[in-house]
Protein backbone atom coordinates (compact mmCIF):
# COMPACT_ATOMS: atom_id res chain seq x y z
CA UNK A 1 39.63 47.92 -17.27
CA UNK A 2 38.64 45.05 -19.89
CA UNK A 3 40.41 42.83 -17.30
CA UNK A 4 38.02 43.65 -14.78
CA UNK A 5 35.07 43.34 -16.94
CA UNK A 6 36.50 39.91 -18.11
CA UNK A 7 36.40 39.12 -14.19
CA UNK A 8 33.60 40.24 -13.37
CA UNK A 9 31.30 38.66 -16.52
CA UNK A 10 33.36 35.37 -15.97
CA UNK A 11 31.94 35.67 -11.89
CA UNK A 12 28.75 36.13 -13.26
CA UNK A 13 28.60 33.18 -15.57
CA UNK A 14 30.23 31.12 -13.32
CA UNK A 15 27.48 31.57 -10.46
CA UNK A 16 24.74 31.08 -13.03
CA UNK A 17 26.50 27.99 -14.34
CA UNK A 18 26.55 26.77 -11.21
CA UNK A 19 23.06 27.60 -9.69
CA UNK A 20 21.55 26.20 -13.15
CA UNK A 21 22.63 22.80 -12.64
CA UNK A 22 22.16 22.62 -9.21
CA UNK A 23 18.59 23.75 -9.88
CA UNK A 24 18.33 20.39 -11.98
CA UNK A 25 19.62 18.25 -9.57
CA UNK A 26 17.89 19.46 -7.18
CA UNK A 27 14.85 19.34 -9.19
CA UNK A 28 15.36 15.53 -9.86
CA UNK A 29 16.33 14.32 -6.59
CA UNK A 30 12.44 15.67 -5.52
CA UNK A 31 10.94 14.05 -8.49
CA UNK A 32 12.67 10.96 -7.65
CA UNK A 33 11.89 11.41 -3.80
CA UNK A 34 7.90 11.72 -5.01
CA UNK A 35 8.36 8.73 -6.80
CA UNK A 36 10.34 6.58 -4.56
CA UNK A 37 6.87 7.62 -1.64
CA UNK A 38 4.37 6.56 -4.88
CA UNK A 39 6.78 3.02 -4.92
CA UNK A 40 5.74 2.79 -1.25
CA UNK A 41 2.07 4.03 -1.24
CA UNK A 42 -0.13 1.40 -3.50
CA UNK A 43 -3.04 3.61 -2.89
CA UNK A 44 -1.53 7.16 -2.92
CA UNK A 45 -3.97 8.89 -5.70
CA UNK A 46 -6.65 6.38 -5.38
CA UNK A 47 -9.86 8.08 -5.83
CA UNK A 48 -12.28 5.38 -5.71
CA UNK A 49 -14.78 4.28 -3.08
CA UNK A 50 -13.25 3.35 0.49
CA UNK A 51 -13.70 1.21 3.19
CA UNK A 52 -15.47 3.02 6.39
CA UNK A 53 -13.58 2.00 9.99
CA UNK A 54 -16.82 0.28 10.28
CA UNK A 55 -16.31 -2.09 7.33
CA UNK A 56 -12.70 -2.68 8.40
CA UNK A 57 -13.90 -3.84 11.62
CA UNK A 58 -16.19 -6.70 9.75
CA UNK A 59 -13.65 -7.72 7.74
CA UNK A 60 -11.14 -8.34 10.39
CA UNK A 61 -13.64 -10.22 12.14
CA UNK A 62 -14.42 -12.28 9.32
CA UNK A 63 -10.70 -12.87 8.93
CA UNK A 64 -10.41 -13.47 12.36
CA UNK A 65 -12.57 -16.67 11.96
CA UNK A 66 -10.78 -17.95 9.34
CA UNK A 67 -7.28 -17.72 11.40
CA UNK A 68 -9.23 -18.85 15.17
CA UNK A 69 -9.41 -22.56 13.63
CA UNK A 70 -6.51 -23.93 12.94
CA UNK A 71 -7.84 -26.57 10.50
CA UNK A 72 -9.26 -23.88 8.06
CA UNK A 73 -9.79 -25.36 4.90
CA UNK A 74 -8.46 -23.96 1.64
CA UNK A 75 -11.56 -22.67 0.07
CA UNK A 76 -13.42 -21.73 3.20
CA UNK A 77 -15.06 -18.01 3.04
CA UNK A 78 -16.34 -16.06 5.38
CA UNK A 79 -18.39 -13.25 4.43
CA UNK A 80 -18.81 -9.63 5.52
CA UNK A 81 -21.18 -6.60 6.03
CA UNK A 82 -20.89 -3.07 6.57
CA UNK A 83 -23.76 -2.08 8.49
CA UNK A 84 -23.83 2.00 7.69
CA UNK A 85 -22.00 1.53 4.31
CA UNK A 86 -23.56 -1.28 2.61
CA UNK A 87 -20.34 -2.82 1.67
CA UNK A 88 -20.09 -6.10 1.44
CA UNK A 89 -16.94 -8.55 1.35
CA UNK A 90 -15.57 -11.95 1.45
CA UNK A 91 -12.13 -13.09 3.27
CA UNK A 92 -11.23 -16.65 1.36
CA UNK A 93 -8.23 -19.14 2.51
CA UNK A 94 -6.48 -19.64 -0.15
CA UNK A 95 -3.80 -22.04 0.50
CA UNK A 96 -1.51 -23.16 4.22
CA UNK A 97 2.54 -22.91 3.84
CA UNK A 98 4.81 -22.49 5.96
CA UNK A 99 7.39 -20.23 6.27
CA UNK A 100 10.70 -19.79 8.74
CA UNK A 101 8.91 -22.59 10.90
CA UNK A 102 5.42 -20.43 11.00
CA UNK A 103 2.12 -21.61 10.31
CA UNK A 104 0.95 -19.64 7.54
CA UNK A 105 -2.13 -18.42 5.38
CA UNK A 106 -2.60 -16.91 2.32
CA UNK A 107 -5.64 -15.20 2.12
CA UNK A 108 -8.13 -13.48 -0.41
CA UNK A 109 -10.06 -10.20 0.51
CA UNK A 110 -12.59 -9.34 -1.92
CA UNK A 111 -15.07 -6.35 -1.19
CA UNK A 112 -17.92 -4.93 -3.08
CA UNK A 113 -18.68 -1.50 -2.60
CA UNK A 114 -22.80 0.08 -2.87
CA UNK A 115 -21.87 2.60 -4.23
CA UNK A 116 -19.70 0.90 -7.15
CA UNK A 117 -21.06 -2.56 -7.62
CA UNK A 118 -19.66 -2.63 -11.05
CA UNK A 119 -16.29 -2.45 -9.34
CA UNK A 120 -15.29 -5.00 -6.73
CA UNK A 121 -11.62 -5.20 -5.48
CA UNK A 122 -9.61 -7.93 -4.43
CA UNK A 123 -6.76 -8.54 -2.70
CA UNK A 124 -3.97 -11.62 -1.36
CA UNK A 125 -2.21 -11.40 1.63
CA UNK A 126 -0.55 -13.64 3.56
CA UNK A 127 -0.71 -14.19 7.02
CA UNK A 128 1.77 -16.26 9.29
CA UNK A 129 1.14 -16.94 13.04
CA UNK A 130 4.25 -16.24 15.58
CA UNK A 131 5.14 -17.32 18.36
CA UNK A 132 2.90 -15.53 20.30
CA UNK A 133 -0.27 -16.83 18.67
CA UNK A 134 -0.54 -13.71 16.41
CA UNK A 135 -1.19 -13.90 13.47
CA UNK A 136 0.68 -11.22 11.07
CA UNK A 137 0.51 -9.65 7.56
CA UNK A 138 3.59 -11.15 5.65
């Protein structure tokens, strides 16, 4: 009989010893998955002011100028407005390059929000043209 129980307790522990690490591992490899998607996401938890489809719409326009002429000059601007926000914003070039035989641009988005004038945000990008005439985000 004190075989049994010897059996039976050693069963016992044995599941538990395995379901507790497992639990851990388990535990981590979500942790790490969260993590790994914040790594991705720039923005994920941002709680400031945003940018209305509206203001996007500007902006790309704005851009759009800059990238039409193909003699841009570094240091040109082209300015912004969001007509229902209030947002304002300025696309700059910032320097040409090239890059795997593309024409390329490295821009600077800056945008001040109405709501938060104390806080404007900025932003480079670069921009290469392929050979389609597009131009896309690096």
């Amino acid at each position: 009989m004190t075989d049994w129980r010897r059996e039976t307790n050693f069963r016992a522990v044995g599941w538990r010893a395995w379901v507790k690490p497992a639990l851990v591992v388990g535990g981590l490899l979500s942790t790490w998955t969260i993590d790994a998607h914040a790594g991705i996401d720039p923005f994920r938890g941002y709680s400031g002011p945003r940018l209305s489809k509206q203001d996007i719409a500007s902006g790309r326009a704005a851009a759009e100028k800059l990238l039409t002429e193909d003699q841009a000059q570094v240091g040109r601007s082209e300015n912004w407005l969001g007509p229902a926000s209030g947002n304002t914003g300025t696309i700059s070039v910032l320097h040409d390059f090239q890059k795997r035989g593309m024409k390329c641009r490295q821009l600077r988005s800056q945008v001040h929000y109405k709501t938060a004038p104390h806080a404007p945000r900025s932003l480079d990008f670069g921009v290469c043209r392929i050979s389609t005439g597009e131009w896309k985000l690096l």
